[in-house]
PDB file of N, CA and C in Angstrom:
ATOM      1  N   UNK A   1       0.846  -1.177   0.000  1.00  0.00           N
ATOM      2  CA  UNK A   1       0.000   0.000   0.000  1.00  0.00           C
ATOM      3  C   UNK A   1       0.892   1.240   0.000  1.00  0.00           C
ATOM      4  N   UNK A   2       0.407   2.267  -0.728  1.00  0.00           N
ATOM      5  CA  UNK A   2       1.043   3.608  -0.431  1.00  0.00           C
ATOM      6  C   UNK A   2       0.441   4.943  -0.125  1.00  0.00           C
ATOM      7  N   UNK A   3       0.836   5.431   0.356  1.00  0.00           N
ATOM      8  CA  UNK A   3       0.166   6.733   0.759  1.00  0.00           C
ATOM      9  C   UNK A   3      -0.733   7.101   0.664  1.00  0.00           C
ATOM     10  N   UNK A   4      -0.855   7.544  -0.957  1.00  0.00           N
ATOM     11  CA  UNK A   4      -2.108   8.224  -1.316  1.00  0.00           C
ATOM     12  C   UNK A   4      -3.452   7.188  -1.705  1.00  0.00           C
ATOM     13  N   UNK A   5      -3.216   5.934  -1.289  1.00  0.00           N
ATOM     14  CA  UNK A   5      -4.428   4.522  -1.344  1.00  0.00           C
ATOM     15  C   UNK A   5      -4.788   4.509   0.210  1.00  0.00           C
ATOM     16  N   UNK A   6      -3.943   4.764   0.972  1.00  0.00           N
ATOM     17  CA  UNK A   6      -4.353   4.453   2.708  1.00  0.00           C
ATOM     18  C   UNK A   6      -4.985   5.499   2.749  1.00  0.00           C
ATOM     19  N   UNK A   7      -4.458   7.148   2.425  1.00  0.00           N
ATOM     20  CA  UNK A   7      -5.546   8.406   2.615  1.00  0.00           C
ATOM     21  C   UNK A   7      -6.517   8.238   2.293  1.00  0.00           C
ATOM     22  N   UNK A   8      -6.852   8.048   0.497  1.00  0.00           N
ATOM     23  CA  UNK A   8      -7.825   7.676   0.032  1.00  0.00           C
ATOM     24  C   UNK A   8      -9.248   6.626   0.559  1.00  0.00           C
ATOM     25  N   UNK A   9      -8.720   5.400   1.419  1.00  0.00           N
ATOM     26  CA  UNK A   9      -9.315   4.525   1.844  1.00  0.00           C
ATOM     27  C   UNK A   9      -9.888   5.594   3.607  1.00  0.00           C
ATOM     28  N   UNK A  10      -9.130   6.145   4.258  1.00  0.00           N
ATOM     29  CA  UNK A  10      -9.048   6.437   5.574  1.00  0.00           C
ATOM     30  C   UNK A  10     -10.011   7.878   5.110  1.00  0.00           C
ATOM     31  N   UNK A  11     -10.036   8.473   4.223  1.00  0.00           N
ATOM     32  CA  UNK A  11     -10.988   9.990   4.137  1.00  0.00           C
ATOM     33  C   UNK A  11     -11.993   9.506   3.548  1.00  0.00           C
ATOM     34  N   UNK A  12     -12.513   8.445   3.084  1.00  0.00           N
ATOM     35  CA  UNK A  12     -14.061   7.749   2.692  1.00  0.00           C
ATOM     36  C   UNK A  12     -14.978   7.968   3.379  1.00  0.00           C
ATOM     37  N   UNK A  13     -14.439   7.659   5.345  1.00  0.00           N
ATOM     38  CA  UNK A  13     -15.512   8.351   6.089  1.00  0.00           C
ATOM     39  C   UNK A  13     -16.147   9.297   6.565  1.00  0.00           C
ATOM     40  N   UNK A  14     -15.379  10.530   5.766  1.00  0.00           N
ATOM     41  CA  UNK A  14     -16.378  11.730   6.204  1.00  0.00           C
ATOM     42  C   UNK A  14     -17.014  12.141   5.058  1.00  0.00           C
ATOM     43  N   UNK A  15     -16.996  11.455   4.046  1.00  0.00           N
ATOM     44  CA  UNK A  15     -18.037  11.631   2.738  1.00  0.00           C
ATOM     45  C   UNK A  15     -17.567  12.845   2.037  1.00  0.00           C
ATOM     46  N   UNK A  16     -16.547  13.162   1.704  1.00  0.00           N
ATOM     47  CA  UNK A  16     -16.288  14.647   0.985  1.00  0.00           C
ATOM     48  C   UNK A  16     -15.788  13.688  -0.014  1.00  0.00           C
ATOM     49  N   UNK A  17     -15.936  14.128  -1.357  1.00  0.00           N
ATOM     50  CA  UNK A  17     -15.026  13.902  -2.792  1.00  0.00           C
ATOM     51  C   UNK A  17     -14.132  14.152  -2.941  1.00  0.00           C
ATOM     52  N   UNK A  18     -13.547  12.881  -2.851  1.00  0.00           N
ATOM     53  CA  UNK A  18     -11.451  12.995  -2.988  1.00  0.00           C
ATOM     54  C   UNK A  18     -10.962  12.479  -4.572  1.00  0.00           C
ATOM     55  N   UNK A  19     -10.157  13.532  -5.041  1.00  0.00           N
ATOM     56  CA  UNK A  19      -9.294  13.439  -5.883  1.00  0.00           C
ATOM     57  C   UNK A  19      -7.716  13.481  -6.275  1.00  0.00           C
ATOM     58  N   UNK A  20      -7.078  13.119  -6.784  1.00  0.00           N
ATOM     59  CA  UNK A  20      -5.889  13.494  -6.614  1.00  0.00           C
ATOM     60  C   UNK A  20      -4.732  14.556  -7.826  1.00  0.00           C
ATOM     61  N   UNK A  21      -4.413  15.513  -7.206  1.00  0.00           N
ATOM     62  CA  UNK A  21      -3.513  16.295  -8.385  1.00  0.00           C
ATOM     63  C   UNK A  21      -5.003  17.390  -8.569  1.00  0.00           C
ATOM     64  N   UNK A  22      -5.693  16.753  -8.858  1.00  0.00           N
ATOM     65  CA  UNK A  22      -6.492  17.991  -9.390  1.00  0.00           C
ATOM     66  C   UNK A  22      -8.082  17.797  -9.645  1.00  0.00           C
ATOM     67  N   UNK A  23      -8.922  18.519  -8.692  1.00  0.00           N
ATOM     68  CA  UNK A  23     -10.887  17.896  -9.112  1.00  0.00           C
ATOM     69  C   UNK A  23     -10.745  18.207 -10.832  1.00  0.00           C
ATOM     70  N   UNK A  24     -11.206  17.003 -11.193  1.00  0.00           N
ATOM     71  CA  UNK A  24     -11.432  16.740 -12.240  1.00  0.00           C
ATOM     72  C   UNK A  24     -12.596  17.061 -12.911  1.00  0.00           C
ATOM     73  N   UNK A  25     -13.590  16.623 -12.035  1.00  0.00           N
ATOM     74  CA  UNK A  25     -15.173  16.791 -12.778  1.00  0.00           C
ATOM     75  C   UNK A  25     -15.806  18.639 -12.552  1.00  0.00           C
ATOM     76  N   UNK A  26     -16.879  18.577 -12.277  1.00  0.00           N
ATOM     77  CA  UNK A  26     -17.622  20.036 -11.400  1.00  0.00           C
ATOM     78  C   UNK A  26     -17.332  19.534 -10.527  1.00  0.00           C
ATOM     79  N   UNK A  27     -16.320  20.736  -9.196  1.00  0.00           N
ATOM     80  CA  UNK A  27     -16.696  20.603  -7.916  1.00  0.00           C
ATOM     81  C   UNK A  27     -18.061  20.751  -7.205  1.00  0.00           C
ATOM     82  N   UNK A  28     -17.982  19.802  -6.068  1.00  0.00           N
ATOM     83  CA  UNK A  28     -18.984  20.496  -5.536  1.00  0.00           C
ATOM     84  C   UNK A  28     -18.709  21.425  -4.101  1.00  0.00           C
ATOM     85  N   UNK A  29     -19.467  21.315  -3.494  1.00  0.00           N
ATOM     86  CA  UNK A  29     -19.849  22.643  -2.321  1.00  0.00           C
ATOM     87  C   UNK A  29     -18.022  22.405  -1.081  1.00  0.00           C
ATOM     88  N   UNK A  30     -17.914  21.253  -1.453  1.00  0.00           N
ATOM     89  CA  UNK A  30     -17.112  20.430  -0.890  1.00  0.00           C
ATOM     90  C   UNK A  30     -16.221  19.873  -1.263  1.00  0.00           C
ATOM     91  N   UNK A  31     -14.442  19.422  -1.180  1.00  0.00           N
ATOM     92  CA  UNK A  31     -13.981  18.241  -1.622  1.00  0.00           C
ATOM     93  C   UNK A  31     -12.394  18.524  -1.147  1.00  0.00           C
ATOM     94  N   UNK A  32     -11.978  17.238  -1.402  1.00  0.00           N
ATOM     95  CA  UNK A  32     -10.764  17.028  -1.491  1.00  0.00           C
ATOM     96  C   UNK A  32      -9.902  16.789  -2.286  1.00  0.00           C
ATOM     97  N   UNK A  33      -8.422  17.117  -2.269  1.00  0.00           N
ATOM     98  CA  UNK A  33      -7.473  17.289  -3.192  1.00  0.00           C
ATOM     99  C   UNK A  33      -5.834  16.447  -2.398  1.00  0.00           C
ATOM    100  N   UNK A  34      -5.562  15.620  -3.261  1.00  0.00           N
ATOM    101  CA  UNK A  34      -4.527  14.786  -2.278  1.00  0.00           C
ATOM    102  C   UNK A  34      -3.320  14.999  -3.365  1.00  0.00           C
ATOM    103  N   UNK A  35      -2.133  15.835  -2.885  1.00  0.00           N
ATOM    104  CA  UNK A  35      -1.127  16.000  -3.952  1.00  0.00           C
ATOM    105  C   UNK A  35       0.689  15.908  -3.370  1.00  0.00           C
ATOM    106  N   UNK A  36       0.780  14.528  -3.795  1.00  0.00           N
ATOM    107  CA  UNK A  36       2.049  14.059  -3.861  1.00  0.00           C
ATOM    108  C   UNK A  36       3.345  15.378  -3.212  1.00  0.00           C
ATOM    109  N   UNK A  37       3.619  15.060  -2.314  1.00  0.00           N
ATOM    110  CA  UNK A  37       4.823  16.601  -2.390  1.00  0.00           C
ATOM    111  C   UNK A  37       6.414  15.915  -2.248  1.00  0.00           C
ATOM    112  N   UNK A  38       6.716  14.467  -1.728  1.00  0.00           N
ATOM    113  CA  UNK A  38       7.535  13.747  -1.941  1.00  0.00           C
ATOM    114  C   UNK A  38       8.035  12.323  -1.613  1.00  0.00           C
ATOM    115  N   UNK A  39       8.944  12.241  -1.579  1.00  0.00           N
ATOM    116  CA  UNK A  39       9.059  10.816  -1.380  1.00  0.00           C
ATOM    117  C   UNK A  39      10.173  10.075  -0.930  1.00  0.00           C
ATOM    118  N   UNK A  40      11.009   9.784  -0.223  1.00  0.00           N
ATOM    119  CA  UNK A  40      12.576   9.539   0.032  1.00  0.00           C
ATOM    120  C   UNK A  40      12.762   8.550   0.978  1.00  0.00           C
ATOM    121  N   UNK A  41      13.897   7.729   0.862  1.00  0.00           N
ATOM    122  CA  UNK A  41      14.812   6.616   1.389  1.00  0.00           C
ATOM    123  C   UNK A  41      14.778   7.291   3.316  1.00  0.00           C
ATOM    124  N   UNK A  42      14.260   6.605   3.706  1.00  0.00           N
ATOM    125  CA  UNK A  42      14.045   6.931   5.492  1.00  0.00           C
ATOM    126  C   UNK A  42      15.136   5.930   5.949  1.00  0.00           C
ATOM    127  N   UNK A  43      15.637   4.895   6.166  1.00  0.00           N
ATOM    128  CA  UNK A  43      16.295   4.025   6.297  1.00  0.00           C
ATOM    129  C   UNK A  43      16.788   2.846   5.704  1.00  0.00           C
ATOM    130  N   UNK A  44      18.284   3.299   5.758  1.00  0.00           N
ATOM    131  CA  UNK A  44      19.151   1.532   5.069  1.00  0.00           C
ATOM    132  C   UNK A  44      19.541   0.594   5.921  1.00  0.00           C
ATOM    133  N   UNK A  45      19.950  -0.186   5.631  1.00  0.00           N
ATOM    134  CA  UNK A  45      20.751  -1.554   5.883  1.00  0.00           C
ATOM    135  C   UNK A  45      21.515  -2.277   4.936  1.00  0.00           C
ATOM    136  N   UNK A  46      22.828  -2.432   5.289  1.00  0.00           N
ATOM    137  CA  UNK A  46      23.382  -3.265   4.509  1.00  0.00           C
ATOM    138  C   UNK A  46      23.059  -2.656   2.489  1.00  0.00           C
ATOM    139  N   UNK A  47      23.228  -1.174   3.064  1.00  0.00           N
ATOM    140  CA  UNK A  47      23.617  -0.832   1.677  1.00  0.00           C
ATOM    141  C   UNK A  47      21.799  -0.652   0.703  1.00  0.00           C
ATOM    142  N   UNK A  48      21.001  -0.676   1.505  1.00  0.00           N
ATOM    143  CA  UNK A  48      19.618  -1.296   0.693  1.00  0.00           C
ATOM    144  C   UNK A  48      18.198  -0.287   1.348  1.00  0.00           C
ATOM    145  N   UNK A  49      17.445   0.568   0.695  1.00  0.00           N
ATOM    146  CA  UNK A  49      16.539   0.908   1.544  1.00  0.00           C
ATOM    147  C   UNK A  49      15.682   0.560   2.388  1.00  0.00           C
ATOM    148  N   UNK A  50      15.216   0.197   3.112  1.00  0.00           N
ATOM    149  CA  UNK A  50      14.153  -0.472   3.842  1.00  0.00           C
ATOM    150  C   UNK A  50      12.994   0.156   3.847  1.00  0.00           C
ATOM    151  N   UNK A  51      13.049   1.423   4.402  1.00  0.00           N
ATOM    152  CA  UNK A  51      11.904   2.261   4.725  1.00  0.00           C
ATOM    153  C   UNK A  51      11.254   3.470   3.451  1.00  0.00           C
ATOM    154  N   UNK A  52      10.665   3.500   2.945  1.00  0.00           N
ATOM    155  CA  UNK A  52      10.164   4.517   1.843  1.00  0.00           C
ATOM    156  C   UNK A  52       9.432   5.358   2.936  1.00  0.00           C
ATOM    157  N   UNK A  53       9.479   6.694   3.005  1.00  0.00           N
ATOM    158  CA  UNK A  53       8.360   7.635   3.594  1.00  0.00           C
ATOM    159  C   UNK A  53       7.920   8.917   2.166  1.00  0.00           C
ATOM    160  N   UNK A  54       7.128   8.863   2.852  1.00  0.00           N
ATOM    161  CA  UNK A  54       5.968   9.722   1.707  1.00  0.00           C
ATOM    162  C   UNK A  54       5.292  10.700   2.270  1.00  0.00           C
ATOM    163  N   UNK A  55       5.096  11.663   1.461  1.00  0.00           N
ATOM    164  CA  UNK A  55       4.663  13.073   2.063  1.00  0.00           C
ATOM    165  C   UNK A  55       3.583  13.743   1.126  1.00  0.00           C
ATOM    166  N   UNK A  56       2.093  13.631   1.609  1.00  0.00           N
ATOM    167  CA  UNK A  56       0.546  14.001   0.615  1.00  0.00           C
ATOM    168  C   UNK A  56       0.611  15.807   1.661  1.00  0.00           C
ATOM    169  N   UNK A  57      -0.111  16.397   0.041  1.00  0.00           N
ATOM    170  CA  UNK A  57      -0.838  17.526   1.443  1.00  0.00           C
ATOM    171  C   UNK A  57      -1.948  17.141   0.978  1.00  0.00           C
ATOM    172  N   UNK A  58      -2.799  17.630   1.974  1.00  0.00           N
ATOM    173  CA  UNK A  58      -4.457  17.211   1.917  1.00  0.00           C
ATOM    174  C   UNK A  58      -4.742  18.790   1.817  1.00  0.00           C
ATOM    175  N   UNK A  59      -5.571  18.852   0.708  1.00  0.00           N
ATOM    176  CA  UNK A  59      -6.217  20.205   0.724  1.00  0.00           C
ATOM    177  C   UNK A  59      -7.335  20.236   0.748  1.00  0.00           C
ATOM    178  N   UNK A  60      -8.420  20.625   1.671  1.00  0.00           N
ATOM    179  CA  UNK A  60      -9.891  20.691   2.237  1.00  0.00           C
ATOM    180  C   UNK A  60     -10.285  22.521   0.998  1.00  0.00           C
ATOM    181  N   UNK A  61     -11.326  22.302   0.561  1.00  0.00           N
ATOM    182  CA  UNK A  61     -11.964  23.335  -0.583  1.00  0.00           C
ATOM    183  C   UNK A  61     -13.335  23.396   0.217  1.00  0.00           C
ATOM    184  N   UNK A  62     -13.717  24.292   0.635  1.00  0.00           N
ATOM    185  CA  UNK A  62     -14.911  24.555   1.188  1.00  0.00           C
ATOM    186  C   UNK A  62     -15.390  25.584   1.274  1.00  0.00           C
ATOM    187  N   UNK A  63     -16.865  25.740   0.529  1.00  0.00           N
ATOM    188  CA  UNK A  63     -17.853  26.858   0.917  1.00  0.00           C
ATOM    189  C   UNK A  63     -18.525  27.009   2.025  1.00  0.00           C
ATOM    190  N   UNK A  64     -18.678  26.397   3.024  1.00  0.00           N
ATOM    191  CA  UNK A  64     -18.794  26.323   4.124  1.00  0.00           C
ATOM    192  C   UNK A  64     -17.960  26.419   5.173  1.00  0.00           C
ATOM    193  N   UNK A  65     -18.336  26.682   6.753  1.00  0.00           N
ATOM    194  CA  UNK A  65     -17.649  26.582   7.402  1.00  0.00           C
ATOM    195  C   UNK A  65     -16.513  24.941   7.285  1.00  0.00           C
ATOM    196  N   UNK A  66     -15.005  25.485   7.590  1.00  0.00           N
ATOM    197  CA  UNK A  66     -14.223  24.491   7.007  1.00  0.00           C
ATOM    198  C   UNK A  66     -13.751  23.552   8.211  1.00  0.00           C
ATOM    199  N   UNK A  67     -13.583  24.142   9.485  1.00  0.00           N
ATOM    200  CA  UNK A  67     -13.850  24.013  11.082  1.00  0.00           C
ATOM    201  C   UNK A  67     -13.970  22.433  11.258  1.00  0.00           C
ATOM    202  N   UNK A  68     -15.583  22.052  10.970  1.00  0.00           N
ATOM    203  CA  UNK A  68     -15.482  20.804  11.479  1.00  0.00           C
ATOM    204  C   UNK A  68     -14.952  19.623  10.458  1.00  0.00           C
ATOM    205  N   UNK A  69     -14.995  19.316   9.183  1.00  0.00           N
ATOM    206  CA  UNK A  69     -14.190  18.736   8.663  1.00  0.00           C
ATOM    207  C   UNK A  69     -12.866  19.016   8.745  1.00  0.00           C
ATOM    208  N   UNK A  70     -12.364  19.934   8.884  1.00  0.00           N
ATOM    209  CA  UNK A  70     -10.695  20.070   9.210  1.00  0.00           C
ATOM    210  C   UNK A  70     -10.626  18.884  10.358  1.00  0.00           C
ATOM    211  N   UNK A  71     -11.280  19.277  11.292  1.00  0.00           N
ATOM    212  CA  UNK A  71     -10.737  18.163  12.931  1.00  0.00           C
ATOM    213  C   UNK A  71     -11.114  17.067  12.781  1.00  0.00           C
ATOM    214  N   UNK A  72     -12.286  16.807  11.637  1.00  0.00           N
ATOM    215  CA  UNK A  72     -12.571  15.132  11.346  1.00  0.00           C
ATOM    216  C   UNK A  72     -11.128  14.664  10.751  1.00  0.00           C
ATOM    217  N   UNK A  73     -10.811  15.389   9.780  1.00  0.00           N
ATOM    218  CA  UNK A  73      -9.804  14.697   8.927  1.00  0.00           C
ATOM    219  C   UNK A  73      -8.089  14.800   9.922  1.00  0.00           C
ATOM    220  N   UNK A  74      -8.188  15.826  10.653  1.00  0.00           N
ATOM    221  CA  UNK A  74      -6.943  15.460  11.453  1.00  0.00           C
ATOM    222  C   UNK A  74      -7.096  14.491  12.306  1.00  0.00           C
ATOM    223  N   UNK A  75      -8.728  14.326  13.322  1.00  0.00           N
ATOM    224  CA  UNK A  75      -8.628  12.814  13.872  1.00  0.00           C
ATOM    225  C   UNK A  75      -8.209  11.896  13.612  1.00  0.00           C
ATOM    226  N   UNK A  76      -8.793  11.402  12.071  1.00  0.00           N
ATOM    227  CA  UNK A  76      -8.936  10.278  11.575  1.00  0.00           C
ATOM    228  C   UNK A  76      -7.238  10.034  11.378  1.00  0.00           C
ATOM    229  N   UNK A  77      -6.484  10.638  10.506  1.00  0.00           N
ATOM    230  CA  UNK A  77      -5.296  10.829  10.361  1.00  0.00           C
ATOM    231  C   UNK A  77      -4.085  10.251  11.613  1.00  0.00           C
ATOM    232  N   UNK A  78      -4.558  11.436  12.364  1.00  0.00           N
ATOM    233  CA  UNK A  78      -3.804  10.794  13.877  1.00  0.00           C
ATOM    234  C   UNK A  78      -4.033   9.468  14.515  1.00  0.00           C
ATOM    235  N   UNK A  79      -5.372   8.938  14.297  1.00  0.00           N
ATOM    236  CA  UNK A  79      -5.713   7.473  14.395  1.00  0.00           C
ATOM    237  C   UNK A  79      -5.002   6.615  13.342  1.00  0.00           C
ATOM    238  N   UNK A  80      -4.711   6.838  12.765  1.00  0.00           N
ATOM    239  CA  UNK A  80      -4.048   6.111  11.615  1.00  0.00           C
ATOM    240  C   UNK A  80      -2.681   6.374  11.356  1.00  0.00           C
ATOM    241  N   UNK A  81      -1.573   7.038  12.988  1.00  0.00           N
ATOM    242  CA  UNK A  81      -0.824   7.038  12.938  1.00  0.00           C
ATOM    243  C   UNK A  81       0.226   7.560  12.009  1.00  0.00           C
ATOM    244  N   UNK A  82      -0.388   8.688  11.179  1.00  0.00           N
ATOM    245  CA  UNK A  82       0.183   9.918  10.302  1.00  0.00           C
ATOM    246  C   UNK A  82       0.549  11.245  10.906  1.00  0.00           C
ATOM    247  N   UNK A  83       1.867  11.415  10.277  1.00  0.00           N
ATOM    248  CA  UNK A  83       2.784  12.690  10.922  1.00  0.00           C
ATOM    249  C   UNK A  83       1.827  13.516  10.450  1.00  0.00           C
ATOM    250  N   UNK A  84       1.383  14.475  10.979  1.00  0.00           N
ATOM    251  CA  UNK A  84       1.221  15.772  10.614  1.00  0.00           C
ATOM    252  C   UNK A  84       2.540  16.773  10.461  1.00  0.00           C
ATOM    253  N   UNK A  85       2.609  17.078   9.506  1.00  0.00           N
ATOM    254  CA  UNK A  85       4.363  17.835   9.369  1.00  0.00           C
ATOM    255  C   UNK A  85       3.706  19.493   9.113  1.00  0.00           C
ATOM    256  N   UNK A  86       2.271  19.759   8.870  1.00  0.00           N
ATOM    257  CA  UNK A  86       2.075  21.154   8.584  1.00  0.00           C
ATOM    258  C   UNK A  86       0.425  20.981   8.630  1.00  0.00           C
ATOM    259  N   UNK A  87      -0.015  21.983   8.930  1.00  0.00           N
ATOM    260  CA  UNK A  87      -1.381  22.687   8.690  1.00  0.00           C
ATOM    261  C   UNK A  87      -1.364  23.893   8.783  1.00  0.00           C
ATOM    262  N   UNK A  88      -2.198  24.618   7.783  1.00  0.00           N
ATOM    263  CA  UNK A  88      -2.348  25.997   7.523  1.00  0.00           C
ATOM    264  C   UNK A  88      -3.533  26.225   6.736  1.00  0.00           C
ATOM    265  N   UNK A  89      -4.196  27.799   6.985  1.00  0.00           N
ATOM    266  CA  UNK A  89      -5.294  27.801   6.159  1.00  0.00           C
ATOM    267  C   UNK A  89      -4.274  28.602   5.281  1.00  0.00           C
ATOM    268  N   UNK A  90      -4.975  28.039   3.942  1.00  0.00           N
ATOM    269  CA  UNK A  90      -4.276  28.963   2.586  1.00  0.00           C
ATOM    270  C   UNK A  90      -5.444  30.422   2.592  1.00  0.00           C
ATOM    271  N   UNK A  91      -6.480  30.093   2.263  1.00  0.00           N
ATOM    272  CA  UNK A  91      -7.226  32.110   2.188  1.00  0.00           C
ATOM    273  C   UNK A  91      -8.322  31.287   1.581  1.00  0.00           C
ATOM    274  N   UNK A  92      -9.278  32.390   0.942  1.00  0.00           N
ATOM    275  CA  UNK A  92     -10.091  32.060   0.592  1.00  0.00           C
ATOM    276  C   UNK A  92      -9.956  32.560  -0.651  1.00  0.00           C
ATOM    277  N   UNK A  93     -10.099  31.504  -1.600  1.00  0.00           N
ATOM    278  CA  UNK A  93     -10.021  31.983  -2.862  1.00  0.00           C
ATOM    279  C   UNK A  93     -11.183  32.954  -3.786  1.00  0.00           C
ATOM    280  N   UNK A  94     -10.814  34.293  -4.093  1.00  0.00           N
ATOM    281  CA  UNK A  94     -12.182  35.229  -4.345  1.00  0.00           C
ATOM    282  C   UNK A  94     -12.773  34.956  -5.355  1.00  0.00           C
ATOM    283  N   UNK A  95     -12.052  34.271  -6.294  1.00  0.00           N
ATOM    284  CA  UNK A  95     -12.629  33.843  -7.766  1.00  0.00           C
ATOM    285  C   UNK A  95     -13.911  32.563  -7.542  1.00  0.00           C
ATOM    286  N   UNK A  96     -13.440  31.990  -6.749  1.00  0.00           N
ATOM    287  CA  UNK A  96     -14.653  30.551  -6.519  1.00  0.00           C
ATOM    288  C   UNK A  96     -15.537  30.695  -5.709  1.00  0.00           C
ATOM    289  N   UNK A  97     -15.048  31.552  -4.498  1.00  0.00           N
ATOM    290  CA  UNK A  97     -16.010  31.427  -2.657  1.00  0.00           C
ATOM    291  C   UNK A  97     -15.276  29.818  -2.226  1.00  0.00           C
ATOM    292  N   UNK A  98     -14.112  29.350  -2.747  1.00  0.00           N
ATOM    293  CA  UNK A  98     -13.779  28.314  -1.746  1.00  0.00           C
ATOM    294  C   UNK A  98     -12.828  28.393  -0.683  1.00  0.00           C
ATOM    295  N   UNK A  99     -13.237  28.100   0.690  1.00  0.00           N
ATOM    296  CA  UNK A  99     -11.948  28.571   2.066  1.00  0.00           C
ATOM    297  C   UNK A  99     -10.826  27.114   1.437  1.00  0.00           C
ATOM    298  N   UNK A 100      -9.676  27.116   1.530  1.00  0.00           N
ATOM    299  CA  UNK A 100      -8.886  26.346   1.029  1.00  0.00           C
ATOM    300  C   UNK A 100      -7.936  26.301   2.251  1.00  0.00           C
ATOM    301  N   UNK A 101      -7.797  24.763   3.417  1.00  0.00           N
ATOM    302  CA  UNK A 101      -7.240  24.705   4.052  1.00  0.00           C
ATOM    303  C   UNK A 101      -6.198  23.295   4.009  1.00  0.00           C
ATOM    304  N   UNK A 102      -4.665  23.331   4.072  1.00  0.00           N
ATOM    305  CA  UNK A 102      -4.351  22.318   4.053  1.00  0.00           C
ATOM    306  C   UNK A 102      -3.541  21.840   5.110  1.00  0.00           C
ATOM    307  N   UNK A 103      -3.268  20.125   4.980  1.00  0.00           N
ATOM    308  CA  UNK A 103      -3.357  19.288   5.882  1.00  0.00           C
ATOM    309  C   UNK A 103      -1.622  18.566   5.168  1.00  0.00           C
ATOM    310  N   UNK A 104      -0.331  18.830   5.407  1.00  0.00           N
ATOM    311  CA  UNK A 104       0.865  17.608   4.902  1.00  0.00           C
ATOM    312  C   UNK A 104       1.199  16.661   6.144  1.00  0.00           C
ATOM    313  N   UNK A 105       0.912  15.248   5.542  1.00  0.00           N
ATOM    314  CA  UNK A 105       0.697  14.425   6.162  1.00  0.00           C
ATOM    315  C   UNK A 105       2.370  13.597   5.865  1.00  0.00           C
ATOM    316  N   UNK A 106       3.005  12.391   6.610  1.00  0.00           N
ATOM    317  CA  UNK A 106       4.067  11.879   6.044  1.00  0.00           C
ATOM    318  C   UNK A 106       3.656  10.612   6.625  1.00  0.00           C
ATOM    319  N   UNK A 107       4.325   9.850   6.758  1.00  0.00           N
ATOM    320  CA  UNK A 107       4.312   7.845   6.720  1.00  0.00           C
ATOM    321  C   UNK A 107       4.973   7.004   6.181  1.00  0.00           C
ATOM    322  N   UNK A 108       6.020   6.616   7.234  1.00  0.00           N
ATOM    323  CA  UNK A 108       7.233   5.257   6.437  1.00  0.00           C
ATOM    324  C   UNK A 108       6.494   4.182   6.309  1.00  0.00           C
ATOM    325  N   UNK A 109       6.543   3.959   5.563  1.00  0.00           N
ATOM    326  CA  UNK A 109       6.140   2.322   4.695  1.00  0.00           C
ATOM    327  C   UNK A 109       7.486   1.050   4.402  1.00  0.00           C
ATOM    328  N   UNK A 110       7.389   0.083   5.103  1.00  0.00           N
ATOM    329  CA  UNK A 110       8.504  -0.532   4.821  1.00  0.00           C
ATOM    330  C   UNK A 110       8.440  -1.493   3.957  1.00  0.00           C
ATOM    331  N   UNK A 111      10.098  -1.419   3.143  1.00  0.00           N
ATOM    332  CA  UNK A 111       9.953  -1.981   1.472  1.00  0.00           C
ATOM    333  C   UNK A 111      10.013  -3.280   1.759  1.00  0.00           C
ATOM    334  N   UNK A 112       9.074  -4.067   0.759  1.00  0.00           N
ATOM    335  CA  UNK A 112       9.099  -5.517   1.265  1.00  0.00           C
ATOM    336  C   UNK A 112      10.372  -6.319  -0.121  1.00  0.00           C
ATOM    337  N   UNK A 113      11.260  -6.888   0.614  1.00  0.00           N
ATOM    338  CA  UNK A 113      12.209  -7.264  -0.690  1.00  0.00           C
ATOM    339  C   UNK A 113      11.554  -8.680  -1.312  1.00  0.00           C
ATOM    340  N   UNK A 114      11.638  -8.890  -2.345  1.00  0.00           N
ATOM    341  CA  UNK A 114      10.929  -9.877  -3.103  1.00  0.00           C
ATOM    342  C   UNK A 114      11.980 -10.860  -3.166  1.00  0.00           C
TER     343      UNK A 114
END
């Protein structure tokens, strides 16, 4: 599993529309945006990586108050044992009416050798 499949699977339960890189279709009132920011060797052995960690920001788009889905999605997150490395509200974008707040999440995943 990687990153952006465990987010994906773990933000199902608060019902907002998750996409990744970019909403694709019409947004709606609501949604999510999950975008890759990196990826790097966390630990070797014997010359070999072991550990991959990975780094999503979660960006919450909302015409509504953004408040209580923000703390759903940091719960859930922290239950699922994800760094929070940043949160910040970005502004509200004047062209759409969407409050745009994001969430960079990180998580070592260890490489399984075949």
């Amino acid at each position: 599993m990687d990153i952006l499949e465990e987010l994906s699977n773990i933000l199902k339960e608060i019902d907002i529309p998750i996409e990744t890189g970019v909403f694709t279709n019409t947004p709606p009132k609501q949604y999510l945006v999950l975008t890759p920011i990196a990826e790097w060797g966390a630990f070797y052995a014997d010359n070999r990586e072991k550990i991959n960690r990975q780094e999503v920001r979660i960006s919450l788009f909302s015409k509504f108050n953004y408040i209580k889905p923000k703390n759903e999605i940091i719960q859930l997150l922290k239950e699922a044992d994800f760094s929070l490395s940043d949160r910040r509200y970005i502004g509200r974008e004047d062209d759409t009416g969407y409050y745009h707040f994001a969430i960079d999440v990180t998580k070592d995943y260890l490489i399984e050798e075949e």
